[in-house]
PDB file of N, CA and C in Angstrom:
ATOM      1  N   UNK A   1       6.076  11.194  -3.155  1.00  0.00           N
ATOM      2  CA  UNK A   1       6.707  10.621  -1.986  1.00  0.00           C
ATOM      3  C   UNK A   1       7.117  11.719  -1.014  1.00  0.00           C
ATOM      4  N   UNK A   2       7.189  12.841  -1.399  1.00  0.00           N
ATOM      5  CA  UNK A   2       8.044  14.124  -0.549  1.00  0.00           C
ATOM      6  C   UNK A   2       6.505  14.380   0.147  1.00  0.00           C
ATOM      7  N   UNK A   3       5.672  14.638  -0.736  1.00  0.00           N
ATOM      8  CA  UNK A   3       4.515  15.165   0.324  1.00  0.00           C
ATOM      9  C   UNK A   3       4.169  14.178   1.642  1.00  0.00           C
ATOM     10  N   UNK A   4       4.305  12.630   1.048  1.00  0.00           N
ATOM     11  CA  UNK A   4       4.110  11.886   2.331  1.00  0.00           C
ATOM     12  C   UNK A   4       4.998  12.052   3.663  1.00  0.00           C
ATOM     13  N   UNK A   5       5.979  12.562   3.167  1.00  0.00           N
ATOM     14  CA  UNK A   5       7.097  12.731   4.580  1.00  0.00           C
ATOM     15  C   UNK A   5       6.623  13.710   4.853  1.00  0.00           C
ATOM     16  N   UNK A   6       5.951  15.268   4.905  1.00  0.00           N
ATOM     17  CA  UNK A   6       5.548  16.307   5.436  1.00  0.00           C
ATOM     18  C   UNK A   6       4.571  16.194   5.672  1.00  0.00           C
ATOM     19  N   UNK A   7       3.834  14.872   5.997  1.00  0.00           N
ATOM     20  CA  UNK A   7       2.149  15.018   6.790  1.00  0.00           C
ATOM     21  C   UNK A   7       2.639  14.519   7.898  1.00  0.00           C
ATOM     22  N   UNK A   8       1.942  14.637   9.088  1.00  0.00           N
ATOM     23  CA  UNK A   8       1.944  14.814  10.235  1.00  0.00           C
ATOM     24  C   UNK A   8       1.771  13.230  10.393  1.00  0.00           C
ATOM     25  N   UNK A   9       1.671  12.697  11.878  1.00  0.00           N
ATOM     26  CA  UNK A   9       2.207  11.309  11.942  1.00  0.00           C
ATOM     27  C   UNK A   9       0.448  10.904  11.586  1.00  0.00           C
ATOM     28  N   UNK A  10      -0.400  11.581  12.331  1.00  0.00           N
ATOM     29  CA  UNK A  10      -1.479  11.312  12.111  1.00  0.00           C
ATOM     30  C   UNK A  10      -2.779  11.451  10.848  1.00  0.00           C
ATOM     31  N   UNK A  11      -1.767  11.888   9.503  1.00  0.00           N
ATOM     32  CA  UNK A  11      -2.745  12.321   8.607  1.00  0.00           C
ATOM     33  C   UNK A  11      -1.805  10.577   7.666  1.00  0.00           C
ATOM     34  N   UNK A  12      -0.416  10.685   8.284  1.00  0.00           N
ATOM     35  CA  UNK A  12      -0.159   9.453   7.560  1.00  0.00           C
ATOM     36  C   UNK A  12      -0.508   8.389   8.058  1.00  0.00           C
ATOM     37  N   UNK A  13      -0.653   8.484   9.301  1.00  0.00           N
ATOM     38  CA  UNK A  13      -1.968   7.027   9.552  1.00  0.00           C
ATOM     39  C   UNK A  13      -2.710   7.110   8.652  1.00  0.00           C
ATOM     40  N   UNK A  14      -3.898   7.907   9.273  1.00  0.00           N
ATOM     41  CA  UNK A  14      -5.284   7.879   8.158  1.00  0.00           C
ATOM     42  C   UNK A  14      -4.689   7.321   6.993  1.00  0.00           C
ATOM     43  N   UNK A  15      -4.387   7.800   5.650  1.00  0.00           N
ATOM     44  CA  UNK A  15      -3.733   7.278   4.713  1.00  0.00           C
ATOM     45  C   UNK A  15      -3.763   5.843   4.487  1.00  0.00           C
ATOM     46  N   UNK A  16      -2.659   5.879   5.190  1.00  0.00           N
ATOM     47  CA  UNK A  16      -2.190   4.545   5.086  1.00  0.00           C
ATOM     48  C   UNK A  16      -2.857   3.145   5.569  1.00  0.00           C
ATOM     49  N   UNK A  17      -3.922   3.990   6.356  1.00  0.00           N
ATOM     50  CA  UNK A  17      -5.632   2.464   7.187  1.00  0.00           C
ATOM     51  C   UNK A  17      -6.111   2.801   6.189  1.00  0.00           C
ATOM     52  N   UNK A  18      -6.615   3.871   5.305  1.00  0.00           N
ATOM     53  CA  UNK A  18      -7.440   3.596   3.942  1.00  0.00           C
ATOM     54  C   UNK A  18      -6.447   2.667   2.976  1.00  0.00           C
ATOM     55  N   UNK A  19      -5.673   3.148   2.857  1.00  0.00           N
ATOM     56  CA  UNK A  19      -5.200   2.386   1.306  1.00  0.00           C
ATOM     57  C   UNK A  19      -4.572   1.058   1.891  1.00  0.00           C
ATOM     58  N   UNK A  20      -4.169   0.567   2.720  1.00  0.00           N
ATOM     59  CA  UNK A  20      -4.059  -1.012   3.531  1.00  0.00           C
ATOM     60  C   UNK A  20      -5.401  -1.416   3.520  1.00  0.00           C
ATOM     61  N   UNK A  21      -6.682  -1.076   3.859  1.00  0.00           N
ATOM     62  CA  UNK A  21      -7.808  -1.647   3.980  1.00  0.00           C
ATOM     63  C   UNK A  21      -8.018  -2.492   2.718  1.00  0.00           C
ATOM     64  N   UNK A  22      -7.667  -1.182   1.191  1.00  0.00           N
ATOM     65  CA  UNK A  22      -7.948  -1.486   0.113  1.00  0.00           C
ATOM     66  C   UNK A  22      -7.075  -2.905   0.035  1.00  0.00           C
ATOM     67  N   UNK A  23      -5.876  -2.643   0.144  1.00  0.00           N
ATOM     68  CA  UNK A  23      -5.278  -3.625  -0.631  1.00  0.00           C
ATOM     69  C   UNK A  23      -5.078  -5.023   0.274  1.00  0.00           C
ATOM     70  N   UNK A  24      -5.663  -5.323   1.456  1.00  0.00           N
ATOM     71  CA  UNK A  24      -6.061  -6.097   2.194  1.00  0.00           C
ATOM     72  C   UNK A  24      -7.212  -7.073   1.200  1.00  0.00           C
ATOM     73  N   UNK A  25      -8.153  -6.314   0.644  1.00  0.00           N
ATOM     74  CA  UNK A  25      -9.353  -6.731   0.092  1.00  0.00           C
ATOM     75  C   UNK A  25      -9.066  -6.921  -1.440  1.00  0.00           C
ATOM     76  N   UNK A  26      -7.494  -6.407  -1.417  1.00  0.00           N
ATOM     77  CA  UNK A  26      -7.191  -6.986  -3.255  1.00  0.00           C
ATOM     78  C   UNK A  26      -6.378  -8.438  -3.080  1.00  0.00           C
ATOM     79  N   UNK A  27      -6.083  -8.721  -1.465  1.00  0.00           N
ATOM     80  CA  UNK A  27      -4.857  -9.706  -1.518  1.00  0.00           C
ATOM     81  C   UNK A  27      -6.684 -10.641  -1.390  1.00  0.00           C
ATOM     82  N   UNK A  28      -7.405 -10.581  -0.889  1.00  0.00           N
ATOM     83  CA  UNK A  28      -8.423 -11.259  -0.141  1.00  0.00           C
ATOM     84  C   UNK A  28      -8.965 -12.373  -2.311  1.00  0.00           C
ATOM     85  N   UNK A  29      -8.664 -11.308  -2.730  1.00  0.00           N
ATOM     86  CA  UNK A  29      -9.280 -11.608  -3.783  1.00  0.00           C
ATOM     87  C   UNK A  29      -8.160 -12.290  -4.732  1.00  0.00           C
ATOM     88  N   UNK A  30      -6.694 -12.079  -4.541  1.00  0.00           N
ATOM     89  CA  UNK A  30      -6.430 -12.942  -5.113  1.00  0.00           C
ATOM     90  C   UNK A  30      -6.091 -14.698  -4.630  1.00  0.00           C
ATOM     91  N   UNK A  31      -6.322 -14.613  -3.393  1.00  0.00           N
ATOM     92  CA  UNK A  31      -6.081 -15.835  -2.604  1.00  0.00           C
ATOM     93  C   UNK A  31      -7.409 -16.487  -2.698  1.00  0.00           C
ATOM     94  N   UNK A  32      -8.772 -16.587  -2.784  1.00  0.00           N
ATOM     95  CA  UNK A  32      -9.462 -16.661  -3.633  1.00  0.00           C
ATOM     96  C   UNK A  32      -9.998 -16.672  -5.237  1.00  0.00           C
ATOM     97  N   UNK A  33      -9.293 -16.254  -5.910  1.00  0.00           N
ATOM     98  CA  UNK A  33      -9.236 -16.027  -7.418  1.00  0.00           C
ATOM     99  C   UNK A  33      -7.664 -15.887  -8.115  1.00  0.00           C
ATOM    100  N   UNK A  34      -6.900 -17.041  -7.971  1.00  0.00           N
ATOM    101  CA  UNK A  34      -5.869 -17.161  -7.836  1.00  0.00           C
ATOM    102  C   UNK A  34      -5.459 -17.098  -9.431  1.00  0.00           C
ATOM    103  N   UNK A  35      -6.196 -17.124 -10.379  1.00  0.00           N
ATOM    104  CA  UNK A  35      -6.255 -17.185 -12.070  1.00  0.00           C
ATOM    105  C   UNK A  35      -6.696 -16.201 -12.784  1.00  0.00           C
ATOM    106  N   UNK A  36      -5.997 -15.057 -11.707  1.00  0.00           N
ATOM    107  CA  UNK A  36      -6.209 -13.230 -11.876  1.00  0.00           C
ATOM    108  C   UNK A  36      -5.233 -12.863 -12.790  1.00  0.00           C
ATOM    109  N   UNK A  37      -5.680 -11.853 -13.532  1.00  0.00           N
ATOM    110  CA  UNK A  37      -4.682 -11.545 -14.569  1.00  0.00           C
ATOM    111  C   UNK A  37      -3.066 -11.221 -13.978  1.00  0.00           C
ATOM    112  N   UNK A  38      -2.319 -11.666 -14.564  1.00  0.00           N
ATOM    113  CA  UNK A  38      -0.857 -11.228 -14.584  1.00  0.00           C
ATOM    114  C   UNK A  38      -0.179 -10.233 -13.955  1.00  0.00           C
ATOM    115  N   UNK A  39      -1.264  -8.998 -14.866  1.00  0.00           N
ATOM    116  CA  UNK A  39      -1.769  -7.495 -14.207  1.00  0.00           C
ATOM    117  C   UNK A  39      -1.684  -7.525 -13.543  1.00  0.00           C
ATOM    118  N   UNK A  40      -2.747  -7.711 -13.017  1.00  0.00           N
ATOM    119  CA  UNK A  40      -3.372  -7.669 -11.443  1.00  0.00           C
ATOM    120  C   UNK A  40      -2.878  -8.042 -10.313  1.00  0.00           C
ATOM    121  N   UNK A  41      -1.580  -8.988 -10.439  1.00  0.00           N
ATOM    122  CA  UNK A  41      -1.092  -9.411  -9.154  1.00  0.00           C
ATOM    123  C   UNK A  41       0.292  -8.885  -9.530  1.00  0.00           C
ATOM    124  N   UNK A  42       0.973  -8.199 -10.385  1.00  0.00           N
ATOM    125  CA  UNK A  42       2.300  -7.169 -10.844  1.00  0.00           C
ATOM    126  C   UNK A  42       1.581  -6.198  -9.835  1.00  0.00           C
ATOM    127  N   UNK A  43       0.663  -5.628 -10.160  1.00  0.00           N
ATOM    128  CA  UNK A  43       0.154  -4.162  -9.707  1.00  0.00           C
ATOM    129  C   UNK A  43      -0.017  -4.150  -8.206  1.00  0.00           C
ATOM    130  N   UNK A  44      -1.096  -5.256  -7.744  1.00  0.00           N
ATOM    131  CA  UNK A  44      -0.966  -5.695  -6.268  1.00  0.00           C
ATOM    132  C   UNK A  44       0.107  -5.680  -5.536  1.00  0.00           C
ATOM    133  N   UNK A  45       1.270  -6.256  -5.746  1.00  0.00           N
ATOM    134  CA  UNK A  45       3.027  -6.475  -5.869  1.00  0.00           C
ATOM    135  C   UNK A  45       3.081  -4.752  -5.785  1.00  0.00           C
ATOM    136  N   UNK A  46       3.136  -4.041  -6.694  1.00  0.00           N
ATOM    137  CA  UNK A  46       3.863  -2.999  -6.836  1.00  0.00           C
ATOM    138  C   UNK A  46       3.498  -2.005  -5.933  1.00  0.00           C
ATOM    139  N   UNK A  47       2.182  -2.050  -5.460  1.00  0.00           N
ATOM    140  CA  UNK A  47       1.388  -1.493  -4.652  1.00  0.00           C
ATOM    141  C   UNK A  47       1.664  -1.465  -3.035  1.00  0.00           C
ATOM    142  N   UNK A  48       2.032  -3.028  -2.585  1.00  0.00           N
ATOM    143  CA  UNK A  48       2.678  -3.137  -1.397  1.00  0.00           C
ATOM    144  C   UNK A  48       3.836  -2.594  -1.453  1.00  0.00           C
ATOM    145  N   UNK A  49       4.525  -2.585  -2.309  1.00  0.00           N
ATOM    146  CA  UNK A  49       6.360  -2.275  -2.092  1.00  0.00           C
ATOM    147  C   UNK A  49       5.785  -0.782  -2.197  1.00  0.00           C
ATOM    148  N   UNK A  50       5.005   0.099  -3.041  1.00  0.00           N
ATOM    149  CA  UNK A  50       5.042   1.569  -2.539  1.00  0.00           C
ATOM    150  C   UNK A  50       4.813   2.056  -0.989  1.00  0.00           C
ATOM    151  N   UNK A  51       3.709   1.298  -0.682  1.00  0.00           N
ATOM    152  CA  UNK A  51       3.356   1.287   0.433  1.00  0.00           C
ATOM    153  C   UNK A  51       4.391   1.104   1.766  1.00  0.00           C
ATOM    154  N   UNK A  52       5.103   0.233   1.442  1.00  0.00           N
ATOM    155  CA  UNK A  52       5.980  -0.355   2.830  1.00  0.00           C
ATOM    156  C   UNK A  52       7.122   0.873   2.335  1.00  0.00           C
ATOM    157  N   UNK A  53       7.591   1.290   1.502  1.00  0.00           N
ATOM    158  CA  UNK A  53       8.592   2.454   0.592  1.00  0.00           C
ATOM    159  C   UNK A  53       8.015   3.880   1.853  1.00  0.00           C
ATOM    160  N   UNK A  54       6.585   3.726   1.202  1.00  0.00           N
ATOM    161  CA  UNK A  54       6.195   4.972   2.175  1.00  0.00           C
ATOM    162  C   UNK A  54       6.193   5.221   3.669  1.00  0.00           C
ATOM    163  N   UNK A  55       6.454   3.878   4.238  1.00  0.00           N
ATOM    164  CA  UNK A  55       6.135   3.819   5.286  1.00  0.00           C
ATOM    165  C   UNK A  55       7.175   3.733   5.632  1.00  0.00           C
ATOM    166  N   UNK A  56       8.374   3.270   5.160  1.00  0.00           N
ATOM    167  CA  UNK A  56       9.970   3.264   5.787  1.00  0.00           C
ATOM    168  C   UNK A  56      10.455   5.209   5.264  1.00  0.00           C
ATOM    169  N   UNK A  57       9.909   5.832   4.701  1.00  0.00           N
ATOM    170  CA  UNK A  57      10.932   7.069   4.443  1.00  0.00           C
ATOM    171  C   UNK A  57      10.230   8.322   5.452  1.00  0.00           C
ATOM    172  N   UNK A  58       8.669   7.437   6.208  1.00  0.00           N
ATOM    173  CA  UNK A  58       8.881   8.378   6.961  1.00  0.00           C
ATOM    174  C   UNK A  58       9.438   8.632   8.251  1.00  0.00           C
ATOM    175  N   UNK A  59       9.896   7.235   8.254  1.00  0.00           N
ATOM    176  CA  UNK A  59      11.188   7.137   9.883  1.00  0.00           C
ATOM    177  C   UNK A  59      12.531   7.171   9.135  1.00  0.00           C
ATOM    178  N   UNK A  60      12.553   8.109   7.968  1.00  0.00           N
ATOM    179  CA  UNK A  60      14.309   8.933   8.113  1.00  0.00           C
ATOM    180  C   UNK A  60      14.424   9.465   8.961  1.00  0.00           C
ATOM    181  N   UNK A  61      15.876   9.618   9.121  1.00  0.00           N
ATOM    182  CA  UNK A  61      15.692  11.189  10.299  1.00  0.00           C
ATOM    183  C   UNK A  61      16.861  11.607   9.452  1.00  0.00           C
TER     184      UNK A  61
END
């Protein structure tokens, strides 16, 4: 999490349009395949909250 606050605004874009793309295309699949393992939608879950985590600590000041 520390390295994400020391990239520049624009390397944490990039980042963050790759790994949103991904998990865009994991929500795509469970709203479609709604009888996905347990797993799989904990992890999905856990995945957004890192994500939105990462994305709120880099507007500390």
């Amino acid at each position: 999490m520390t390295l994400f606050t020391n990239l520049s605004e624009k390397e944490k874009g990039n980042y963050l349009t790759e790994k949103v793309s991904l998990n865009n295309t994991m929500n795509s699949f469970l709203y479609f395949y709604p009888l996905a393992d347990k797993e799989f939608i904990a992890g999905n879950y856990d995945l957004q909250l890192l994500f939105n985590s990462m994305i709120l600590s880099g507007t500390k000041t």
